[in-house]
Protein backbone atom coordinates (compact mmCIF):
# COMPACT_ATOMS: atom_id res chain seq x y z
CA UNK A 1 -15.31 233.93 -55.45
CA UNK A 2 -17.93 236.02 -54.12
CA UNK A 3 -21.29 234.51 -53.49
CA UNK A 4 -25.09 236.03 -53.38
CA UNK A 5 -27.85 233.63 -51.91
CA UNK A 6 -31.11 234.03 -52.38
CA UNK A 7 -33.34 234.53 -49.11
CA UNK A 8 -34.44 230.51 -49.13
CA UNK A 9 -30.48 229.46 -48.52
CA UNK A 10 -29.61 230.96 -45.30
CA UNK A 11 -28.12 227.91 -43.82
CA UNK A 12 -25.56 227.68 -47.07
CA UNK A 13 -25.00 231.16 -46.47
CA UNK A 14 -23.34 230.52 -43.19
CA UNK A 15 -21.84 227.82 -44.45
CA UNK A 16 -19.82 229.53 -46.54
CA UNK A 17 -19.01 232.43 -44.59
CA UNK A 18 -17.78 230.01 -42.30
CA UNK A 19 -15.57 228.70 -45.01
CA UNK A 20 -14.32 232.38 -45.33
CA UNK A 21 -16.28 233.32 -48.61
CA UNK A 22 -17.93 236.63 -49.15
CA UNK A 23 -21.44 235.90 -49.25
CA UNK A 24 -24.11 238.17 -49.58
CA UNK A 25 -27.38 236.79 -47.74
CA UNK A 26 -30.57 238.32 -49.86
CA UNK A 27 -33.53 239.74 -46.73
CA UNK A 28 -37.01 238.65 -47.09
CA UNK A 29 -39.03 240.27 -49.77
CA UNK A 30 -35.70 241.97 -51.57
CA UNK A 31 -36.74 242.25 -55.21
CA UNK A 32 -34.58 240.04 -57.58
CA UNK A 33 -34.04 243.15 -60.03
CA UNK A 34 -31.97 244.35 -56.94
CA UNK A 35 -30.76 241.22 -56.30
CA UNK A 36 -29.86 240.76 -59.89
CA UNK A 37 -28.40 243.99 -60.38
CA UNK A 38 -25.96 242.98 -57.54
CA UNK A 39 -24.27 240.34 -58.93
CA UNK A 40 -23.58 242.10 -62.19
CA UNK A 41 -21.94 245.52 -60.22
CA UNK A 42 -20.19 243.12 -57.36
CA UNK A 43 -19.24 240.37 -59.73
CA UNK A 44 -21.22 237.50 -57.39
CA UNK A 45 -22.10 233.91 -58.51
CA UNK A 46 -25.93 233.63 -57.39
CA UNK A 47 -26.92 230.74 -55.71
CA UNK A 48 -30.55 230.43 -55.43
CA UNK A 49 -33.94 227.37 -55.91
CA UNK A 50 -35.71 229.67 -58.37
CA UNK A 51 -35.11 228.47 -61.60
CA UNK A 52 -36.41 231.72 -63.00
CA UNK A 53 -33.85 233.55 -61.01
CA UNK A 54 -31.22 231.12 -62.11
CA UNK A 55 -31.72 232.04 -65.66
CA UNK A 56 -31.38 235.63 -65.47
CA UNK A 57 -28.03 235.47 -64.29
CA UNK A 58 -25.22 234.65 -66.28
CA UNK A 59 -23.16 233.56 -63.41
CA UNK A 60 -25.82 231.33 -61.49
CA UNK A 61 -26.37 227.98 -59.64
CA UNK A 62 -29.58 226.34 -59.44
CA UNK A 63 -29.57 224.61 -55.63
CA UNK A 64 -31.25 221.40 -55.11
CA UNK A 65 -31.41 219.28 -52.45
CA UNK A 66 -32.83 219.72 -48.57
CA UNK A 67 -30.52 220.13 -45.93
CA UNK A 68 -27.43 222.29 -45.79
CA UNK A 69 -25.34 219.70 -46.72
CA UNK A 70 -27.13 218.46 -49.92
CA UNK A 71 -26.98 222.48 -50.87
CA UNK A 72 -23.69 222.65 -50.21
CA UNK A 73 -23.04 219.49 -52.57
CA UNK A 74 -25.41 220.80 -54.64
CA UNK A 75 -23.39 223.84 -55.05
CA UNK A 76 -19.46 221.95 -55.12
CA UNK A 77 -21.68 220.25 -58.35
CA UNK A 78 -22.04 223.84 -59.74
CA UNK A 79 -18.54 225.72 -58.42
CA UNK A 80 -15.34 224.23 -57.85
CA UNK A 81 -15.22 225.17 -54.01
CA UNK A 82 -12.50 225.00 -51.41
CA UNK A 83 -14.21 224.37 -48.52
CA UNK A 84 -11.03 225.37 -46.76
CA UNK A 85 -10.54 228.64 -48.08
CA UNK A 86 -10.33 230.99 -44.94
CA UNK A 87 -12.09 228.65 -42.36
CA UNK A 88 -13.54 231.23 -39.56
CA UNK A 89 -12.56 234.76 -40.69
CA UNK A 90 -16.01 235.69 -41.73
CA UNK A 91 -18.84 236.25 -39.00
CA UNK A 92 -21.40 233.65 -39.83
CA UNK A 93 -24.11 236.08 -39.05
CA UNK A 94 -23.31 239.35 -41.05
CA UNK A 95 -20.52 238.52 -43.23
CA UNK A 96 -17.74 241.06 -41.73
CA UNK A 97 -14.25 239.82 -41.78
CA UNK A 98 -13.39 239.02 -38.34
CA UNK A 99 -10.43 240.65 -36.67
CA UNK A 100 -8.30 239.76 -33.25
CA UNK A 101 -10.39 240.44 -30.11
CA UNK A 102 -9.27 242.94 -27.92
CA UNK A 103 -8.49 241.61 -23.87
CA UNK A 104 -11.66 243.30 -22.39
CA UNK A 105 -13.68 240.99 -25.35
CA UNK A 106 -11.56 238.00 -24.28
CA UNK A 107 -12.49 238.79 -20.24
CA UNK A 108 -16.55 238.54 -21.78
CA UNK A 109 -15.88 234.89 -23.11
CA UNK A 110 -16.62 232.15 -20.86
CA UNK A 111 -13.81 231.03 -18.79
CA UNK A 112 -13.51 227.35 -20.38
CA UNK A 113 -13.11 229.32 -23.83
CA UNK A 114 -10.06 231.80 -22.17
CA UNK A 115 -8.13 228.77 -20.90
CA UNK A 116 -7.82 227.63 -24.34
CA UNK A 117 -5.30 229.01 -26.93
CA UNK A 118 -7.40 230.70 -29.30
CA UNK A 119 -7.58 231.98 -31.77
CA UNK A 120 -9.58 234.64 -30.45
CA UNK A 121 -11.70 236.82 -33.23
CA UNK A 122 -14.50 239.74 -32.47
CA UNK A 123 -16.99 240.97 -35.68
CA UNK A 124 -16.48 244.35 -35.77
CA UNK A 125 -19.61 245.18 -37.01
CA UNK A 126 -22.08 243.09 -34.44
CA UNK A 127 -19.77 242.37 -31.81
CA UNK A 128 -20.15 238.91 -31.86
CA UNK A 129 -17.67 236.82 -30.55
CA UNK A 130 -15.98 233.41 -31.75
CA UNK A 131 -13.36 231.30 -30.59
CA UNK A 132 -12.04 227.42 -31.03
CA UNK A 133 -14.95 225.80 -28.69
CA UNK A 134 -17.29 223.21 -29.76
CA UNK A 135 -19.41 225.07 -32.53
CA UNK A 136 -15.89 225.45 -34.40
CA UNK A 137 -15.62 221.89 -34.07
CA UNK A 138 -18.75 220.60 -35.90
CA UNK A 139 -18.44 223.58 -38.25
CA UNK A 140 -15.13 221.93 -39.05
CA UNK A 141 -16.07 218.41 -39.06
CA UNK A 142 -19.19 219.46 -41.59
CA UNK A 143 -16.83 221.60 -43.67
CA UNK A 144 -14.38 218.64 -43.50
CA UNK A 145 -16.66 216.08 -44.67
CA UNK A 146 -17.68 218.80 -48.12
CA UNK A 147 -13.58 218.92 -48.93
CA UNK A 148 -9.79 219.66 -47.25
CA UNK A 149 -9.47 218.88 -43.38
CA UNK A 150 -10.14 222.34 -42.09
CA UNK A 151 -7.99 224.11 -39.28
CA UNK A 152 -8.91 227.36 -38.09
CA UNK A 153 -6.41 229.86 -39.50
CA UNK A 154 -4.66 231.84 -36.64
């Protein structure tokens, strides 16, 4: 499943790239003929509030609730989701699949982050880097508490 939020659900974006999905994250002001036209040629499920939106796609689910975590029910009510698909392969911020970090990206991590056994991932497209630490934790324990027990994969 590939996803396209609208620019009102980036919190539920990150979300699910944190669950591993491919999800597109609409910018401000993008025009929904483009953002239309994007699920048809990619073959995404829009997620979006705007009921008007909603019902010009085919493949479409109208979000409700405030809160990250009533969208994200909001959107298992819509989708069958596994909320453990690919837990942490995605960067949360610009939806690149993550690959293995190099050892000069490991040296840049903080020390408490080396000493533990990974795995270590780099975005290759903003350099950002992730590891098991104590964001991957919560991230884990929210996506837990949506579906599967989550595990970072190695």
């Amino acid at each position: 499943m590939r996803f396209l939020c609208d620019e009102m659900l980036v919190r539920l974006a990150r979300l699910l790239r944190a669950a591993g999905y491919d999800t597109y994250l609409a910018s401000g002001g993008e025009p929904d003929t483009g953002l239309l036209k994007l699920v048809r040629e990619e073959g995404r499920i829009l997620l979006t509030r705007d009921k008007q939106l909603a019902a010009a796609a085919p493949e479409s689910v109208l979000i409700e609730g405030r809160g990250v975590e009533e969208e994200a029910e909001s959107l298992s009510r819509g989708v069958v989701l596994d909320w453990n698909f690919a837990p942490f392969t995605r960067c949360v911020m610009d939806n690149a699949h993550l690959r293995e970090a190099t050892l000069d990206e490991i040296d840049r991590m903080p020390a408490s982050a080396q000493a533990g056994q990974g795995p270590f991932r780099a975005c290759p497209a903003c350099g950002r880097l992730y590891w098991p630490g104590s964001h991957v934790r919560r991230m884990g324990e929210r996506l837990e508490g949506l579906g599967a027990p989550l595990r970072p994969q190695a």
